[in-house]
Each structure stands twice: as structure tokens, then as C-alpha cells.
C-alpha atoms as a PDB file:
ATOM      1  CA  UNK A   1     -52.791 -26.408 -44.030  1.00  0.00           C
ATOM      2  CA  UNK A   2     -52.427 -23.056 -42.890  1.00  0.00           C
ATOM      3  CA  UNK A   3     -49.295 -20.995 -43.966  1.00  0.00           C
ATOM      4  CA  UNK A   4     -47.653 -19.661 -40.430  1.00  0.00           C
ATOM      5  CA  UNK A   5     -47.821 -15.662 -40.201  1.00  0.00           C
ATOM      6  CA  UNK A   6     -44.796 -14.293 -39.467  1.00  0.00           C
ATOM      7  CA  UNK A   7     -44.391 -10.917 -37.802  1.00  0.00           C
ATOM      8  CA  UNK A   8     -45.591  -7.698 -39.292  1.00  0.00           C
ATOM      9  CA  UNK A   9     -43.492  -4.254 -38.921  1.00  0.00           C
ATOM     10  CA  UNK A  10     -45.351  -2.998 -36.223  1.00  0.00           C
ATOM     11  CA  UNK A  11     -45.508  -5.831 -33.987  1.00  0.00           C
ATOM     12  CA  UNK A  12     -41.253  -5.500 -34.566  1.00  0.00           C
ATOM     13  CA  UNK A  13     -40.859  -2.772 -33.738  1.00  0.00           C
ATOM     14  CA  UNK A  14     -43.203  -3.053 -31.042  1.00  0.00           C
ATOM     15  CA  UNK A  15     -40.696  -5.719 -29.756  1.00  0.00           C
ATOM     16  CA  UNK A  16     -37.779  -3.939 -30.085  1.00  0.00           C
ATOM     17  CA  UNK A  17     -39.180  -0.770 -27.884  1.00  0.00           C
ATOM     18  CA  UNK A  18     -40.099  -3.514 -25.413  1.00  0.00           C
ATOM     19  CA  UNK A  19     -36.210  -5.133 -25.001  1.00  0.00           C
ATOM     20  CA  UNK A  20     -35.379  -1.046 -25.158  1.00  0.00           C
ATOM     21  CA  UNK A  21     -37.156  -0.217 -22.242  1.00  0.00           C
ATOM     22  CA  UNK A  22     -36.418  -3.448 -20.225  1.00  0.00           C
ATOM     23  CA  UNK A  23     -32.767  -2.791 -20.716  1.00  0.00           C
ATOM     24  CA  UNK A  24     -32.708   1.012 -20.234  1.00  0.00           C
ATOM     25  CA  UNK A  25     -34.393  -0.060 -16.463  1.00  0.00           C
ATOM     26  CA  UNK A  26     -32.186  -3.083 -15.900  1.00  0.00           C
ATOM     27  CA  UNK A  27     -28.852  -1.653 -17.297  1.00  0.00           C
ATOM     28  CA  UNK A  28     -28.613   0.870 -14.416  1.00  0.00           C
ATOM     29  CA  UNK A  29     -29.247  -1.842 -11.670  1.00  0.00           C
ATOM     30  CA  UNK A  30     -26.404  -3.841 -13.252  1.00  0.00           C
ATOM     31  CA  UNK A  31     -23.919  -0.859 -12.905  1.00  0.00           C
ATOM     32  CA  UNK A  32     -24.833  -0.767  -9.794  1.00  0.00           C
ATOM     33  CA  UNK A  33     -24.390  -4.664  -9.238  1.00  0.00           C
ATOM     34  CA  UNK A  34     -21.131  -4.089 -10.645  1.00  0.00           C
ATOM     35  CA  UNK A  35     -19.956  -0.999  -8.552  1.00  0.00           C
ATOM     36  CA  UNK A  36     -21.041  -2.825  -5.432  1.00  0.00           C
ATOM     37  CA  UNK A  37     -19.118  -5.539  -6.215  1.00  0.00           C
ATOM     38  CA  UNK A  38     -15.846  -3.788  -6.864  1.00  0.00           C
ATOM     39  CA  UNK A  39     -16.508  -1.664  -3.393  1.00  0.00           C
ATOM     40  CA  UNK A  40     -16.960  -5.328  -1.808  1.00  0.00           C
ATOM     41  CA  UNK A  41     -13.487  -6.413  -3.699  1.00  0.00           C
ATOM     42  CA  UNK A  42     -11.432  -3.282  -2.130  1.00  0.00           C
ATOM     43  CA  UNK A  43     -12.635  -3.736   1.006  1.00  0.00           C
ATOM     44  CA  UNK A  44     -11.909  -7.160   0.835  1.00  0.00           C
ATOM     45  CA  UNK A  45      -7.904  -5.966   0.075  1.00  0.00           C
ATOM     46  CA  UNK A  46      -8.391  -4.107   3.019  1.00  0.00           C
ATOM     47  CA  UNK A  47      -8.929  -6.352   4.922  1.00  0.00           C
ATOM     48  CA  UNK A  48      -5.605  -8.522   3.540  1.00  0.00           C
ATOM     49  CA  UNK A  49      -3.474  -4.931   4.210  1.00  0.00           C
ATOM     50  CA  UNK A  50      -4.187  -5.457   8.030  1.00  0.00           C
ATOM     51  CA  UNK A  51      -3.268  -8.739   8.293  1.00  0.00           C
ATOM     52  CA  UNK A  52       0.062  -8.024   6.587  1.00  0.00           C
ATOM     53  CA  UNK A  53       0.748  -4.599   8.647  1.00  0.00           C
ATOM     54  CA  UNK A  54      -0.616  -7.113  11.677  1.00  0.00           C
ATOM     55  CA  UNK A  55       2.066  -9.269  11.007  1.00  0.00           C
ATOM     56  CA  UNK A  56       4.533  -6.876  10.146  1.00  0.00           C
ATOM     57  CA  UNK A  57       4.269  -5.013  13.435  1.00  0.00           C
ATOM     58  CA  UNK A  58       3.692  -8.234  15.708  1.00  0.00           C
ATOM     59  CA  UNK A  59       7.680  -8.682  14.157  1.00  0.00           C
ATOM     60  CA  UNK A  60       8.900  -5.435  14.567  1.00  0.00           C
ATOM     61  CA  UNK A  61       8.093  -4.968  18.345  1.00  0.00           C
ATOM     62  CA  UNK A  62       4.701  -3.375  17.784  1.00  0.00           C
ATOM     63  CA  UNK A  63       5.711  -0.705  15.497  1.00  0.00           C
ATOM     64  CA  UNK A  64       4.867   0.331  12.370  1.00  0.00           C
ATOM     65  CA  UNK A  65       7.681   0.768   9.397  1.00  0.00           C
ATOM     66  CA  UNK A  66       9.646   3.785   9.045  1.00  0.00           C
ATOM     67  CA  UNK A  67       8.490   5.306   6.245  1.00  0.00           C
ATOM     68  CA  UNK A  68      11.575   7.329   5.279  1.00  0.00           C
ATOM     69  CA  UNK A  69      15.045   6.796   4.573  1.00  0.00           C
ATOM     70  CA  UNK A  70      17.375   4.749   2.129  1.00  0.00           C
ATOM     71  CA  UNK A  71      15.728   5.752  -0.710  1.00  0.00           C
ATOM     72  CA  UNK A  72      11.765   4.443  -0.621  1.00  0.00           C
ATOM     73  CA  UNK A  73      13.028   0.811   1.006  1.00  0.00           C
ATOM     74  CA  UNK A  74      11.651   1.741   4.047  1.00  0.00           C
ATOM     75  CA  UNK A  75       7.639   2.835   2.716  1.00  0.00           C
ATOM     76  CA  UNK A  76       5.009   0.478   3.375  1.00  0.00           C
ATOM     77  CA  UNK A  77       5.141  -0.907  -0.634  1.00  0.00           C
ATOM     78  CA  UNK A  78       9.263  -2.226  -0.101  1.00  0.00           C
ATOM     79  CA  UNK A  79       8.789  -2.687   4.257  1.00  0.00           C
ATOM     80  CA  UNK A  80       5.959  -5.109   3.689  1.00  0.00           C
ATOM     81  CA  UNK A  81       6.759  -6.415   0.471  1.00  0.00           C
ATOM     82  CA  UNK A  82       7.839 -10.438   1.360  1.00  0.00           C
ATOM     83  CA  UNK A  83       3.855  -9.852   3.038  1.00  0.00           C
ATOM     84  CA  UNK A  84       2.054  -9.467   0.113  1.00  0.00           C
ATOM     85  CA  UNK A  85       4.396 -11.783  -2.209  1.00  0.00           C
ATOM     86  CA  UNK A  86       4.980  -8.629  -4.469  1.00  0.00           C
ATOM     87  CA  UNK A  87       0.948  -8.904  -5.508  1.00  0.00           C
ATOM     88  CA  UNK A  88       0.636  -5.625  -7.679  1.00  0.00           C
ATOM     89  CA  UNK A  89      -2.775  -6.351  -8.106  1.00  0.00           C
ATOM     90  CA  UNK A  90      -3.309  -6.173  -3.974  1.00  0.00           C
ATOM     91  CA  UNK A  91      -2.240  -2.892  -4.126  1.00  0.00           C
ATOM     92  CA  UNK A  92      -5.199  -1.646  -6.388  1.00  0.00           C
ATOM     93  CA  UNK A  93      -8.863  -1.022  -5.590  1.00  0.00           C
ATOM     94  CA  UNK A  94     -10.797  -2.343  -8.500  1.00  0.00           C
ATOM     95  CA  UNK A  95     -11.841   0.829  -9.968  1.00  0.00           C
ATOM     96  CA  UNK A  96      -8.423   2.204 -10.328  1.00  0.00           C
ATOM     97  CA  UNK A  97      -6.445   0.122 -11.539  1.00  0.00           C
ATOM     98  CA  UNK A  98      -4.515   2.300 -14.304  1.00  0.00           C
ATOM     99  CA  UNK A  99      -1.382   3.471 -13.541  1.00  0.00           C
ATOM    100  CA  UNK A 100      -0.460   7.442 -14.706  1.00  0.00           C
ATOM    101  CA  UNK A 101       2.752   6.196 -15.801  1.00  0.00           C
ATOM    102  CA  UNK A 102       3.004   3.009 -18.410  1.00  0.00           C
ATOM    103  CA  UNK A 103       5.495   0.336 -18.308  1.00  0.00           C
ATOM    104  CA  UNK A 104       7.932   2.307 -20.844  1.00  0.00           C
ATOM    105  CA  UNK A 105       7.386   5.378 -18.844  1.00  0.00           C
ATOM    106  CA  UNK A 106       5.022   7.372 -20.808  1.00  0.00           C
ATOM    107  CA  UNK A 107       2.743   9.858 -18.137  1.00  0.00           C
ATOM    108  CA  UNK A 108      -0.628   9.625 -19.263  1.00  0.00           C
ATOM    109  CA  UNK A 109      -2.441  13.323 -20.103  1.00  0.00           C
ATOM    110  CA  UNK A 110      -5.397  12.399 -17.600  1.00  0.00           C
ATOM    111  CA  UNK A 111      -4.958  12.047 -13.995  1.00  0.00           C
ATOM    112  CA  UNK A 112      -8.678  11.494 -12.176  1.00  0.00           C
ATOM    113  CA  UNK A 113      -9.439   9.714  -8.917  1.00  0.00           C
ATOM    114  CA  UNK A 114      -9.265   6.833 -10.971  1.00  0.00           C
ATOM    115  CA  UNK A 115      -6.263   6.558 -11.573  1.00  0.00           C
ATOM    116  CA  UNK A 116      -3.218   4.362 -10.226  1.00  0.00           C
ATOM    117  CA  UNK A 117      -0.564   6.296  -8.879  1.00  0.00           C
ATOM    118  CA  UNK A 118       2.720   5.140 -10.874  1.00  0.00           C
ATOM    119  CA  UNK A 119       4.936   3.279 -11.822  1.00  0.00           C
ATOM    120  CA  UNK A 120       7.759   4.195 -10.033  1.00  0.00           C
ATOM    121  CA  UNK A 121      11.501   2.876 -10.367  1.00  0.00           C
ATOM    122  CA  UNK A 122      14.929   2.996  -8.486  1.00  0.00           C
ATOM    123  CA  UNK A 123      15.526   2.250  -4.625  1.00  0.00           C
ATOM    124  CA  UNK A 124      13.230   0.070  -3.020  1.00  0.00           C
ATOM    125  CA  UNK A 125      11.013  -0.483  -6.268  1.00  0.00           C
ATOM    126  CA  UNK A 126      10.493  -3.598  -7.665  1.00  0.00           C
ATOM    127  CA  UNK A 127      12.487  -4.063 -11.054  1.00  0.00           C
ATOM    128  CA  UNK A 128       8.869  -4.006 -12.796  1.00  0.00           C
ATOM    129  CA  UNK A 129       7.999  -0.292 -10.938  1.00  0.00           C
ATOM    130  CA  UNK A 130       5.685  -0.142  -8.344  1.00  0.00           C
ATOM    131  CA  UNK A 131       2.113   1.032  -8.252  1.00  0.00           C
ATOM    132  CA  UNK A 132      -1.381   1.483  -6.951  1.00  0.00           C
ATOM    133  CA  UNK A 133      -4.308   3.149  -5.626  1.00  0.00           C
ATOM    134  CA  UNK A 134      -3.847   2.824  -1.626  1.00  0.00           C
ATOM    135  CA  UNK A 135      -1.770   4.770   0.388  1.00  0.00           C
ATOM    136  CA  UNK A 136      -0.985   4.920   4.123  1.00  0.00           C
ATOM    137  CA  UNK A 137      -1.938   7.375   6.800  1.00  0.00           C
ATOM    138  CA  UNK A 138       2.070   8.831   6.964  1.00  0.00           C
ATOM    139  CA  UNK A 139       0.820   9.714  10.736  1.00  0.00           C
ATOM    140  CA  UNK A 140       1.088   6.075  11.857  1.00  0.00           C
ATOM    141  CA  UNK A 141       4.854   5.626  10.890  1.00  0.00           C
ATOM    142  CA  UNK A 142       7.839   5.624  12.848  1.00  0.00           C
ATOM    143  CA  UNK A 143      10.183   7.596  11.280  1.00  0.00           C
ATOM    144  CA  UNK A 144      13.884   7.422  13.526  1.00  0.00           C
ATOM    145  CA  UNK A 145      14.202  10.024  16.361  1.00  0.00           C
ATOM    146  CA  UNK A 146      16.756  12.035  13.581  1.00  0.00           C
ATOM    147  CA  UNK A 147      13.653  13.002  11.711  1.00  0.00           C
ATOM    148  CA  UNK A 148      11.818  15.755  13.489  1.00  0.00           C
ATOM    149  CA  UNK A 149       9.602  16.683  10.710  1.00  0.00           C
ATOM    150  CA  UNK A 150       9.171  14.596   7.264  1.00  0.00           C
ATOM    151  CA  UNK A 151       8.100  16.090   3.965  1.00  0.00           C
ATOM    152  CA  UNK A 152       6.448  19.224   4.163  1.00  0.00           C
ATOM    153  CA  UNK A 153       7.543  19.652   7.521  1.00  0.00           C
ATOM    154  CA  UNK A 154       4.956  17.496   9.078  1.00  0.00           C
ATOM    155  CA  UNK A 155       6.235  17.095  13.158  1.00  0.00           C
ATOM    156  CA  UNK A 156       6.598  13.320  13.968  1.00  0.00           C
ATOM    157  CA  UNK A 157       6.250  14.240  17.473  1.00  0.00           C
ATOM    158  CA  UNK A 158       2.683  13.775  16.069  1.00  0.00           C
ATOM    159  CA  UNK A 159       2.848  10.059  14.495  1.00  0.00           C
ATOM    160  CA  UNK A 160       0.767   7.502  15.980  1.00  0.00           C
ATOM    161  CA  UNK A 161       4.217   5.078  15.443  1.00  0.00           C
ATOM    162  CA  UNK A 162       2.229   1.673  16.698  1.00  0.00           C
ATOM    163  CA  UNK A 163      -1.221   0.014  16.489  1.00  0.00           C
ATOM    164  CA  UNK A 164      -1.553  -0.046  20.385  1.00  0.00           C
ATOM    165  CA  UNK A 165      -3.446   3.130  21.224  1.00  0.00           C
ATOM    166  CA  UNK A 166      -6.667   4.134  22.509  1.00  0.00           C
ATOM    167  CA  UNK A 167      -9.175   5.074  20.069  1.00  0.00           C
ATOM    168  CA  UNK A 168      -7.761   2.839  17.349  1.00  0.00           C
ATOM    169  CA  UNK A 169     -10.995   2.266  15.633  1.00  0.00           C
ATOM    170  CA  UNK A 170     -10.947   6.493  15.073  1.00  0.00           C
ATOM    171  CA  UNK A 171      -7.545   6.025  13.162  1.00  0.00           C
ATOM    172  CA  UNK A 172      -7.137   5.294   9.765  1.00  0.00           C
ATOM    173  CA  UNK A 173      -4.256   3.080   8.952  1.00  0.00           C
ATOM    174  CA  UNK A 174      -4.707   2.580   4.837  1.00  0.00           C
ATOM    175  CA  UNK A 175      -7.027   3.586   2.600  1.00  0.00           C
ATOM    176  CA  UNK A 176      -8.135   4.560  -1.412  1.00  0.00           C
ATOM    177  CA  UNK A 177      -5.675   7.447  -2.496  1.00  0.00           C
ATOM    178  CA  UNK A 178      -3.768   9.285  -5.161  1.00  0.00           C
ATOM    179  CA  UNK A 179      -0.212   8.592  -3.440  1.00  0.00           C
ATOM    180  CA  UNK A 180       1.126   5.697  -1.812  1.00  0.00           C
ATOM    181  CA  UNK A 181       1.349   8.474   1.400  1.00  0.00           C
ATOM    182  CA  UNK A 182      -0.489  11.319   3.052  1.00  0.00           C
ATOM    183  CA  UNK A 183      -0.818  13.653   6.092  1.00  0.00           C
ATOM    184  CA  UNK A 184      -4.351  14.753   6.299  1.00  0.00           C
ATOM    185  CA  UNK A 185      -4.353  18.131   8.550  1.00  0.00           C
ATOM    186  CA  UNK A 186      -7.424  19.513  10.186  1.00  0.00           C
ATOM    187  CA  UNK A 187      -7.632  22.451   8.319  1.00  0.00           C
ATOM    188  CA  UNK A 188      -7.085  20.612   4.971  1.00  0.00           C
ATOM    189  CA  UNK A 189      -9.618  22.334   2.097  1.00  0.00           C
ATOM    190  CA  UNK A 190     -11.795  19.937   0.200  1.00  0.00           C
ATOM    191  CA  UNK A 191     -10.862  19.830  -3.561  1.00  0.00           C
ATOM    192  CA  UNK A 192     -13.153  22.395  -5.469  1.00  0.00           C
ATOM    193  CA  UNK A 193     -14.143  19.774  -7.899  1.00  0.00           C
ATOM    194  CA  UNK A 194     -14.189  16.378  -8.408  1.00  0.00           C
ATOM    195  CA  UNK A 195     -11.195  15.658 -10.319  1.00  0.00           C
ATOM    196  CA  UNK A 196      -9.151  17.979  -8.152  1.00  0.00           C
ATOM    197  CA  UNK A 197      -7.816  15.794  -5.526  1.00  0.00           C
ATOM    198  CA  UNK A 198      -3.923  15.556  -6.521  1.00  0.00           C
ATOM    199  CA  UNK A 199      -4.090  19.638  -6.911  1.00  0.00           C
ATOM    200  CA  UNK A 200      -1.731  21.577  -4.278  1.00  0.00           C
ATOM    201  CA  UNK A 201      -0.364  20.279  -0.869  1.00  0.00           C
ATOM    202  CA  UNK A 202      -3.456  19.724   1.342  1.00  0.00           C
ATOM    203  CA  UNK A 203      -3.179  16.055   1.361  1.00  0.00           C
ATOM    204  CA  UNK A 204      -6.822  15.297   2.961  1.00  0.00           C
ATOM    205  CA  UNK A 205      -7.453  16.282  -1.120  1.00  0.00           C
ATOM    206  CA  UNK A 206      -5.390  12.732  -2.180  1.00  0.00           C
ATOM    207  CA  UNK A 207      -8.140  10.670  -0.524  1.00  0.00           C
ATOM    208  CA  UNK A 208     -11.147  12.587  -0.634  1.00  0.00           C
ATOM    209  CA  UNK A 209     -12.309  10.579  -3.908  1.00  0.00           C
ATOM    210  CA  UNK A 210     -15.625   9.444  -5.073  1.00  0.00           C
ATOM    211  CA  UNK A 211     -14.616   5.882  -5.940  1.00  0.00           C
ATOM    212  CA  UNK A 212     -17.521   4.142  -3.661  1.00  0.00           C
ATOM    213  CA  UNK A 213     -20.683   6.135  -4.438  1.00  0.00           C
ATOM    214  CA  UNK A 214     -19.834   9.344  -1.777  1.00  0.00           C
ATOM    215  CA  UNK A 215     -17.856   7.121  -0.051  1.00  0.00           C
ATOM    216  CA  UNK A 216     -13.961   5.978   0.382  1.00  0.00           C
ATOM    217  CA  UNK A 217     -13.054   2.663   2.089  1.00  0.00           C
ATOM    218  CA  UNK A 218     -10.590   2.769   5.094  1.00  0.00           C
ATOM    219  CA  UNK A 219      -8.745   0.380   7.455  1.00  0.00           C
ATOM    220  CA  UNK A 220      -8.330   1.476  10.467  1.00  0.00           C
ATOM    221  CA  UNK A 221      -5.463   0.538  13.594  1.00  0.00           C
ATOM    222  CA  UNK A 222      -7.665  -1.390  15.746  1.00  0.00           C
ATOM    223  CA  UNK A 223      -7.801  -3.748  12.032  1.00  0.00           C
ATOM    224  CA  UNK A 224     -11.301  -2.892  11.035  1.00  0.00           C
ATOM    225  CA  UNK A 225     -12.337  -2.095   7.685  1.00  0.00           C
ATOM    226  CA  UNK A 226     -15.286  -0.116   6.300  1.00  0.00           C
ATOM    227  CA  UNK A 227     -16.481   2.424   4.265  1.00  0.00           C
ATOM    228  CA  UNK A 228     -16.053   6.102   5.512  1.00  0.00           C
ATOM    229  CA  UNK A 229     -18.155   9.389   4.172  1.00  0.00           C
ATOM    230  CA  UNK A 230     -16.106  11.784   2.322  1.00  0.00           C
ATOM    231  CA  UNK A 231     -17.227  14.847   4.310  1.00  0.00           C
ATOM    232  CA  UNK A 232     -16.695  12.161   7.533  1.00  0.00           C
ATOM    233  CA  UNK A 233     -12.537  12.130   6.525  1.00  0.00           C
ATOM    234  CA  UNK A 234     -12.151  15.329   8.644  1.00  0.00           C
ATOM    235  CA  UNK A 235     -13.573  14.140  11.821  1.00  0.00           C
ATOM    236  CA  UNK A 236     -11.276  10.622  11.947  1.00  0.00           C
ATOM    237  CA  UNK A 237      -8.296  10.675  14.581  1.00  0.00           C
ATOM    238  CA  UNK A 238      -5.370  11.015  11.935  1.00  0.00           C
ATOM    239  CA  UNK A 239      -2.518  11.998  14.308  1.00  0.00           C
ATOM    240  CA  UNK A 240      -2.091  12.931  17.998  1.00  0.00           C
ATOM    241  CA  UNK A 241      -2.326  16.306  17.802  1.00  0.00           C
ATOM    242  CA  UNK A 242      -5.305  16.127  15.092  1.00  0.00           C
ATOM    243  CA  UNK A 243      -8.444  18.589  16.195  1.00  0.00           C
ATOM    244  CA  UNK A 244     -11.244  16.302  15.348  1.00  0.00           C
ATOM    245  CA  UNK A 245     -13.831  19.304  15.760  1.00  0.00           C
ATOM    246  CA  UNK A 246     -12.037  21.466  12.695  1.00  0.00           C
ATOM    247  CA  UNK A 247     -13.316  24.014  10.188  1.00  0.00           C
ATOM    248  CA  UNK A 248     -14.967  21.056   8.475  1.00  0.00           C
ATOM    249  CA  UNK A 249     -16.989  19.337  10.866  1.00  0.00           C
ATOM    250  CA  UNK A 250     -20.480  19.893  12.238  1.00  0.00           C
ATOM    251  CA  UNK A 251     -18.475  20.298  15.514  1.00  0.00           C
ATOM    252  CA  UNK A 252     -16.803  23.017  14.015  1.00  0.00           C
ATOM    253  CA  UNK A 253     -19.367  25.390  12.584  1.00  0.00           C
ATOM    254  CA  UNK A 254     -19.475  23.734   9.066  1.00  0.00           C
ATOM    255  CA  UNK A 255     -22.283  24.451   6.840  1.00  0.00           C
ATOM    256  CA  UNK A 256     -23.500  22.471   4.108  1.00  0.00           C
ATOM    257  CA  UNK A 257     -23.189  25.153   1.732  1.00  0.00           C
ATOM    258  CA  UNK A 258     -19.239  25.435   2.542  1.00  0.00           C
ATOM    259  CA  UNK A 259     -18.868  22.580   0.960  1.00  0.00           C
ATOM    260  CA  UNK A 260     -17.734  22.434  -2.781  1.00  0.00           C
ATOM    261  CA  UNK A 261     -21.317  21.600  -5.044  1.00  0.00           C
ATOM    262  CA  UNK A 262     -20.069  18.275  -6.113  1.00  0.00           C
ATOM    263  CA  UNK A 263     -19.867  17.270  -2.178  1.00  0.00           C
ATOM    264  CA  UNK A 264     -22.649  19.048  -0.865  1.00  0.00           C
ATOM    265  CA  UNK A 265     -25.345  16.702  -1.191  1.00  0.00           C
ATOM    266  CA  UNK A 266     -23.099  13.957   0.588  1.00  0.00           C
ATOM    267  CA  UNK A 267     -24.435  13.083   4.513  1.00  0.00           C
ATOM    268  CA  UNK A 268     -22.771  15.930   6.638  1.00  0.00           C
ATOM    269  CA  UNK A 269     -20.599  14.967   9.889  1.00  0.00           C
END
């Protein structure tokens, strides 16, 4: 009988390298698996936000909620909340899914696009806090007449109030952000780096997040979902008055070299 060889150093270690390299190529392709999926996921709560602010304005005469008032009872989160059941996990896109603030109300030291907004307490909370990482285009509420401007005196003459206009497929409705509401403007700066977006007032800068591979995902008022460019943000239809041609779009004289280095390589618009 012959004794069986077993293997010698070499042929080990020739091995190992092998499984190495197969993994170093198929690790990559799994991340991406993995990211696709999760961009397939949010959409997919997307699409469950417009059939709750569907339902919610096919009962309240075709208009949206009012966004303001009594607290925070009347923002989308408390207005729409016997919708969604009180689902937290509805209300986060599957690669943010941390809240900033913890259950005992500890603020964590980092704050990336990554993040979770919240939790938040008091009027029109639930006991638990609320949180997420979606917010609402604040242009598409319908604040009462008494409120001529909202926040940092944005006009409402401007707010799109109901999903029955023209061009609804142009408007965003609800999308990934850093707050559970913002008021893109036209002139709006992108955020000068990546991790920038919650930095000073321009609220185009809460959305404008590389969650989806250069892109964010969006429903929109005519109840479509999809994924939208991040340099394509400043050509949507956010209020009445919005110039859709602005200092950031093609339209509007934009160059590619405007743009901040971490967004320059994205497709132009």
C-alpha cells in the first residue's frame, strides 16, 4: 500500500493565494449585490409612502396635510400615522437606519448622510420618539391661509398643497433626507463635501446624499418612484414658483467644474 501524500507548504500556500484572489474579485461584486438590494428595499418604501399619502389625500379632499401647527401633530410622521400602523422601520431607507439621538437621548458625535434623523419626543411624537431617514418636499403641504410664510420664511403662496397638478411626475413628494422636512430653492449651493449636507440653511443640502451610488431615490406627486441624479435635484419642479433652469443646471450656465470634486464626476443635468 501506498502511504497518501498530504500537502506540502508550497502547494498551501499556493491555495491560500488562490481563495485570496477569488475573494478579493468576488467580495466587491457582493457589496455591490448588497447595495443594490438595499436601493431596491427603499424604493420599495417608496412606493408604500404613496399609497399612504394616496390615501390620505383621497380622505382629506385632495389635499395634502398641513404640515404646521399644534406642535408637530400636523407633519407627515403624526398626519399619516394610523397609515403606516406606526412602522418605524417604514420610515428608514436601509442604509440609514441609525438614529443621531438614542433611546435615552444621548446625540451621537457623528452625523453623516447615513444617519437617521432623531429621535424626537413631545407633541405629536410617538411615546417611543420618532425617527428616520425620509423627509417630505415642505412645498407640497397645505399649511392654513394664517401662515403666509413657514420656517425660514418660505412663501406658501408657493406650495403645491394637492397631488392634482400638471407636471406631477416633475415634483417630488418624499424622498432620502437628513430631516423629516425641506424647501429646496433654486439657488440652493451643493454641500462642499460629502458629509456636509445638514451644514447651514440651504435645504437642497439635506437631500443631496450619496446613499444610492450618485444617486437619491424620490417619489414623486403623480405616485411614481425612482431614482434621481444628485446634480438632477436642481432641475425637479419643487414648488410653483421654482426656476427649473437655475445656477445649477445645464440650462443655467453650469459647468462641471462648479461643482464640488466629490460631485463632479456624477452625470451633469
Amino acid at each position: 500500500m501506498h502511504k497518501s501524500r498530504g500537502f506540502t507548504l508550497i502547494e498551501l500556500l499556493v491555495v491560500i493565494a488562490i481563495i485570496a484572489l477569488l475573494m478579493s474579485i468576488l467580495m466587491p461584486a457582493l457589496a455591490r449585490v448588497k447595495q443594490q438590494a438595499k436601493t431596491m428595499a427603499c424604493l420599495a418604501n417608496l412606493k408604500q409612502w404613496n399609497l399612504y399619502f394616496a390615501m390620505y389625500t383621497e380622505d382629506y379632499d385632495g389635499k395634502f396635510q398641513a404640515g404646521v401647527g399644534g406642535g408637530h401633530t400636523n407633519h407627515w410622521g403624526n398626519a399619516l400615522r394610523s397609515y403606516y400602523k406606526n412602522d418605524h422601520k417604514i420610515r428608514l431607507c436601509p442604509t440609514a437606519t441609525k438614529p443621531i439621538i438614542d433611546e435615552n437621548g444621548n446625540q451621537s458625535p457623528q452625523f453623516n448622510v447615513f444617519s437617521a434623523w432623531g429621535r424626537f419626543w413631545g407633541e405629536g411624537y410617538a411615546p417611543e420618539g420618532d425617527w428616520g431617514s425620509y423627509g417630505i418636499n415642505g412645498w407640497v403641504e397645505n399649511p392654513p391661509p394664517s401662515y403666509t410664510t413657514v420656517y425660514e420664511n418660505f412663501e406658501t403662496v408657493n406650495n403645491w398643497r394637492t397631488p392634482n397638478v400638471n407636471g406631477a411626475g416633475y415634483i417630488p413628494l418624499f424622498m432620502d433626507a437628513l430631516r423629516f422636512n425641506i424647501f429646496p430653492r433654486d439657488t440652493d449651493n451643493p454641500p462642499e463635501t460629502e458629509d456636509m449636507a445638514w451644514q447651514g440653511m440651504q435645504h437642497i443640502r439635506r437631500i443631496c446624499l450619496n446613499r444610492h451610488d450618485g444617486f437619491t431615490n424620490m417619489a414623486f406627486l403623480d405616485w411614481s418612484v425612482r431614482k434621481v441624479g444628485l446634480k438632477e435635484m436642481w432641475t425637479l419642479r419643487w414648488h410653483r414658483a421654482y426656476n427649473q433652469s437655475g445656477p445649477w443646471t445645464m440650462g443655467g450656465g453650469v459647468q462641471s467644474s462648479d461643482w464640488p470634486v466629490w460631485m463632479r464626476n456624477f452625470k451633469d443635468y
